[in-house]
Structures are given as C-alpha cells and as structure tokens.
N, C-alpha and C. Protein backbone atom coordinates (compact mmCIF):
# COMPACT_ATOMS: atom_id res chain seq x y z
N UNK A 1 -12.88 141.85 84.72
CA UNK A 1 -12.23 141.53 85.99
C UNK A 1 -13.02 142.08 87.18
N UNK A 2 -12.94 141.31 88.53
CA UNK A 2 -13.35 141.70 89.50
C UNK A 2 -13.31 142.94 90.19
N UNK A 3 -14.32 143.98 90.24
CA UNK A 3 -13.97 145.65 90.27
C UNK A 3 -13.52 146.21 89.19
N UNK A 4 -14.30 146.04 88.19
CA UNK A 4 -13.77 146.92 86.72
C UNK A 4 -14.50 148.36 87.06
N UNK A 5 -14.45 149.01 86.68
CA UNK A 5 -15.33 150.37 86.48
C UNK A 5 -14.96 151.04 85.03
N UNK A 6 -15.58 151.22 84.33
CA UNK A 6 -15.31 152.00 82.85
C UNK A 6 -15.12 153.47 83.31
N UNK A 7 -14.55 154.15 82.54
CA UNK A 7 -14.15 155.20 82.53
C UNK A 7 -15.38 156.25 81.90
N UNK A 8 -15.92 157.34 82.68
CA UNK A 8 -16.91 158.35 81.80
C UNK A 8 -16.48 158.51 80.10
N UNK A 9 -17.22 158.20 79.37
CA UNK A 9 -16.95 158.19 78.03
C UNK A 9 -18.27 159.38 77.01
N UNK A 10 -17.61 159.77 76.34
CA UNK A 10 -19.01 160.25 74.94
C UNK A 10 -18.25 160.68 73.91
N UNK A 11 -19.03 160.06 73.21
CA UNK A 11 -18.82 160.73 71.48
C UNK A 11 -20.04 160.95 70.50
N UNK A 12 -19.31 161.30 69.29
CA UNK A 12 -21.00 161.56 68.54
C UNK A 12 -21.46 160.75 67.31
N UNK A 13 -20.59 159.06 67.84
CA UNK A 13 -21.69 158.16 66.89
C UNK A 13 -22.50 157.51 68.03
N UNK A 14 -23.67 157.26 67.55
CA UNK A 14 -24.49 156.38 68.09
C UNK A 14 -24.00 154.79 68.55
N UNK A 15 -24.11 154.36 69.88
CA UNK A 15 -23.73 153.01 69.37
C UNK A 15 -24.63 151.88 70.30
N UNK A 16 -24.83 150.78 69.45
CA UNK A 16 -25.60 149.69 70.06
C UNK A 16 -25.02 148.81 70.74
N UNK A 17 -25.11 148.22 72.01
CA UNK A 17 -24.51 147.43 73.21
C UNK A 17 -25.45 146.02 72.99
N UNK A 18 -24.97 144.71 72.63
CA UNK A 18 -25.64 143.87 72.99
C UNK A 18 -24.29 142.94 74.16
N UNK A 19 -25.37 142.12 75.45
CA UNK A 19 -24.34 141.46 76.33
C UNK A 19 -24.31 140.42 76.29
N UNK A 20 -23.29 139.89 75.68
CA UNK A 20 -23.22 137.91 75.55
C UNK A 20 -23.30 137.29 76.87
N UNK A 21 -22.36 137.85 77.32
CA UNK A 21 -22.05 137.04 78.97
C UNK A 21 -22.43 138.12 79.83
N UNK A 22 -22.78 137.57 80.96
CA UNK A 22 -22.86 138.53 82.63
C UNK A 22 -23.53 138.92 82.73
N UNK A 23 -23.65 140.44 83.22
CA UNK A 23 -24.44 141.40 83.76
C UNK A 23 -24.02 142.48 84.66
N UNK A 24 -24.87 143.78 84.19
CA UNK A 24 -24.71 145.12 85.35
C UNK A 24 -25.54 145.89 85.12
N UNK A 25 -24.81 147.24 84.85
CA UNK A 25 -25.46 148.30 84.53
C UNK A 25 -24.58 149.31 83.87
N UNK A 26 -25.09 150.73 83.13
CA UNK A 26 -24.66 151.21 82.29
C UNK A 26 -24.90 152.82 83.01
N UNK A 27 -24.48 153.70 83.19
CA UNK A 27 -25.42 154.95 83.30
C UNK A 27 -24.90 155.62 82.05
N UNK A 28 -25.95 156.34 82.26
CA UNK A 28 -26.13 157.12 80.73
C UNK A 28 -26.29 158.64 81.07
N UNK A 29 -25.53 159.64 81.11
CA UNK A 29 -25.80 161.00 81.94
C UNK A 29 -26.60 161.05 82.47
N UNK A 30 -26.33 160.01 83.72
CA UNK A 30 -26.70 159.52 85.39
C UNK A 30 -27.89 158.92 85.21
N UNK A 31 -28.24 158.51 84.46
CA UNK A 31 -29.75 157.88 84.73
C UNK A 31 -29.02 155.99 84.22
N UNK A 32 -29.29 155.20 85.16
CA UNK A 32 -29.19 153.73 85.22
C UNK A 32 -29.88 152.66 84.51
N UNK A 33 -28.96 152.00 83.52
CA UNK A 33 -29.44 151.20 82.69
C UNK A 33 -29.00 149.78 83.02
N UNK A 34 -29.58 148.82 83.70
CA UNK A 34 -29.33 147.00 83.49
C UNK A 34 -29.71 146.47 82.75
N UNK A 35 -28.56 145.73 82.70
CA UNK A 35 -28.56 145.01 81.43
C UNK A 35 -27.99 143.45 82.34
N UNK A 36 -28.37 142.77 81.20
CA UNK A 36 -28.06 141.08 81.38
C UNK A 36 -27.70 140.19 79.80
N UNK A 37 -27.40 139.03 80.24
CA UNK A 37 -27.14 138.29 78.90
C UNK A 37 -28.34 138.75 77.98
N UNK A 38 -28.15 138.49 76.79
CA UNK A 38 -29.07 138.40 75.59
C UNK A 38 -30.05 140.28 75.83
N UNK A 39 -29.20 141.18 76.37
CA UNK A 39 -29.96 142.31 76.28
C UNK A 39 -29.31 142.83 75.57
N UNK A 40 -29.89 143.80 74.46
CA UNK A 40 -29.68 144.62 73.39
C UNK A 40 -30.10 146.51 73.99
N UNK A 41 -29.29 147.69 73.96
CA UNK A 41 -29.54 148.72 74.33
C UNK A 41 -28.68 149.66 73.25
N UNK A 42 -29.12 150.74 73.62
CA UNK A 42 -28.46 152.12 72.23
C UNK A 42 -28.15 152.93 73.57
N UNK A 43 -26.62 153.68 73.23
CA UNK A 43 -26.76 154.67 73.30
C UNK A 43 -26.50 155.80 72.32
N UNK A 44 -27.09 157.02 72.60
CA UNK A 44 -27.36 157.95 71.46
C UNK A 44 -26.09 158.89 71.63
N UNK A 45 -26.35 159.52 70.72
CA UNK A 45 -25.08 160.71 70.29
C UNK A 45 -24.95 161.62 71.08
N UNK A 46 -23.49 161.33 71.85
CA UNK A 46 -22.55 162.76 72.81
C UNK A 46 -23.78 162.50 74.19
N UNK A 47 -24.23 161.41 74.69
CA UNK A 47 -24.70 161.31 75.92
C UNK A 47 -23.18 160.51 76.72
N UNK A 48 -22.81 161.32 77.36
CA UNK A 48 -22.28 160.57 78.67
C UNK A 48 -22.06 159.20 79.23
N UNK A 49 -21.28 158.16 78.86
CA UNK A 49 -21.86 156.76 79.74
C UNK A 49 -20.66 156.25 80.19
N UNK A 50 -20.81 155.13 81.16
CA UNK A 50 -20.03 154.05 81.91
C UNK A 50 -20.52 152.72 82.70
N UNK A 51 -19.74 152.08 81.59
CA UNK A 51 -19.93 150.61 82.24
C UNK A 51 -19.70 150.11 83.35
N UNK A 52 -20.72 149.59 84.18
CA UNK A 52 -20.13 149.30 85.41
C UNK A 52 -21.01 147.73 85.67
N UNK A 53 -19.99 146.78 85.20
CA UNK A 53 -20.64 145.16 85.38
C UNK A 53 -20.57 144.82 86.55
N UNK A 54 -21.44 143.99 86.95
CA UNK A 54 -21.49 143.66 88.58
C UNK A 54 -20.32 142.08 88.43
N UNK A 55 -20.25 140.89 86.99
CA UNK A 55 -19.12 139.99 87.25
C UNK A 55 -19.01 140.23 86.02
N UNK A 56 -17.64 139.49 85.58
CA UNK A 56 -16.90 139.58 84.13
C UNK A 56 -17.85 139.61 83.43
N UNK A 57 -18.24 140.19 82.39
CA UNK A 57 -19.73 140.49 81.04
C UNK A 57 -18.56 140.18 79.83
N UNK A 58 -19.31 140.40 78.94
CA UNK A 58 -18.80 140.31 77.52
C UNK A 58 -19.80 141.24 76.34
N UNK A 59 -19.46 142.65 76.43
CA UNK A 59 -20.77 143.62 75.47
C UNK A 59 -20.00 143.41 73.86
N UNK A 60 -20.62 143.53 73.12
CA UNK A 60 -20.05 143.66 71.64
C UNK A 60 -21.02 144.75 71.49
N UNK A 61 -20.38 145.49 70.32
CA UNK A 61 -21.08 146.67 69.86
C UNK A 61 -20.77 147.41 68.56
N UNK A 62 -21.57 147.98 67.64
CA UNK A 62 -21.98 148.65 66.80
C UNK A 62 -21.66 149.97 66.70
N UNK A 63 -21.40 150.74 65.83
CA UNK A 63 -21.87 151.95 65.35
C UNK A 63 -21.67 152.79 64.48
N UNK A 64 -21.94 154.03 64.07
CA UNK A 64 -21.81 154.93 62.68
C UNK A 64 -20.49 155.33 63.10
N UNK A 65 -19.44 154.93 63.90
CA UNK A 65 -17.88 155.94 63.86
C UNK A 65 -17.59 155.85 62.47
N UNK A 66 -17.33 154.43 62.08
CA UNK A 66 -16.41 155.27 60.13
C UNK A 66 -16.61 155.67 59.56
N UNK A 67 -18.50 155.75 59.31
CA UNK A 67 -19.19 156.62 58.60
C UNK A 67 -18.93 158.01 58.74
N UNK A 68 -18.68 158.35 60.36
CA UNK A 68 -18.60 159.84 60.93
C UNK A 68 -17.40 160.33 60.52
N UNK A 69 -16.30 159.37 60.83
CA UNK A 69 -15.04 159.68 60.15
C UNK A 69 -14.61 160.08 58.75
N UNK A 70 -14.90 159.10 58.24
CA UNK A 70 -14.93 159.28 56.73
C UNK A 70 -16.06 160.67 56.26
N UNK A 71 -16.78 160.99 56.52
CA UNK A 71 -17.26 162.24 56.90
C UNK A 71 -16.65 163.72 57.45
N UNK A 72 -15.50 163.16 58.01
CA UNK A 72 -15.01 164.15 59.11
C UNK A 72 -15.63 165.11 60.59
N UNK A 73 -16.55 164.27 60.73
CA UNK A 73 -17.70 164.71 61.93
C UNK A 73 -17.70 164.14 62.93
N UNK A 74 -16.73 163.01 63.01
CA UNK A 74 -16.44 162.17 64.57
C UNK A 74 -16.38 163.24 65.37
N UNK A 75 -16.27 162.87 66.50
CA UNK A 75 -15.76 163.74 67.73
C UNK A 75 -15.67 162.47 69.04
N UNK A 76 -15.30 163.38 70.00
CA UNK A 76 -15.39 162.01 71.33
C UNK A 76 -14.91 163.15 72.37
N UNK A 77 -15.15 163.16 73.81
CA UNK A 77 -14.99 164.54 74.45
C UNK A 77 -15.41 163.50 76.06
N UNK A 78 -14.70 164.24 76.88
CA UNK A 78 -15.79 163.66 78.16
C UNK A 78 -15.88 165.18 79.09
C-alpha cells in the first residue's frame, strides 16, 4: 500500500529476498539496498533490516528458520 514502511526487524536465520513486482529499497543496519523486479538479495544473520518500497512490490522469501527451530537456536530481537 501507498506509504508502507516495514518495521526494524532481525533474527538469526539467514534469509533470501527475491522481488516479483515493484520496487525500493531495503536498509540493512543503515546501509541501503535497491532492489527492483527480478532482483534476488540475502540478508545475513541478526543484521538489522526494513523494507521500504517506493509502490506496491511483491518480495517472496527463503530461509533456515525451521531448521533453526527444530534445532532450538532461532532467535529474532530488534
């Protein structure tokens, strides 16, 4: 939606962002990542991030959480 802002987020699985639709940017404990359709990006374990799309996007994404879980080593913290 028009003026979304994600909320500061981190945890400690890794996870991969690819963007079907739209476009913005990502920061990643403050350093600025754009992204657009058909871009693929990681972020890594317990770094800081928030989505901030410039129009409606569509990210799907990946990562080791059930592994971590089923493990008992998840975490998530901001």
């Amino acid at each position: 939606p028009a003026g979304f802002k994600g909320e500061p987020y981190r945890s400690t699985d890794g996870t991969v962002f690819a963007c079907a639709e739209g476009h913005g940017y990502t920061l990643v404990d403050g350093e600025k990542l754009e992204w657009g359709v058909n871009d693929v990006f990681v972020i890594p374990p317990w770094k800081r991030y928030q989505h901030m799309p410039a129009v409606e996007s569509v990210l799907f994404s990946i990562s080791d959480r059930p592994a971590q879980e089923a493990l008992g080593i998840w975490r998530e913290g901001n």
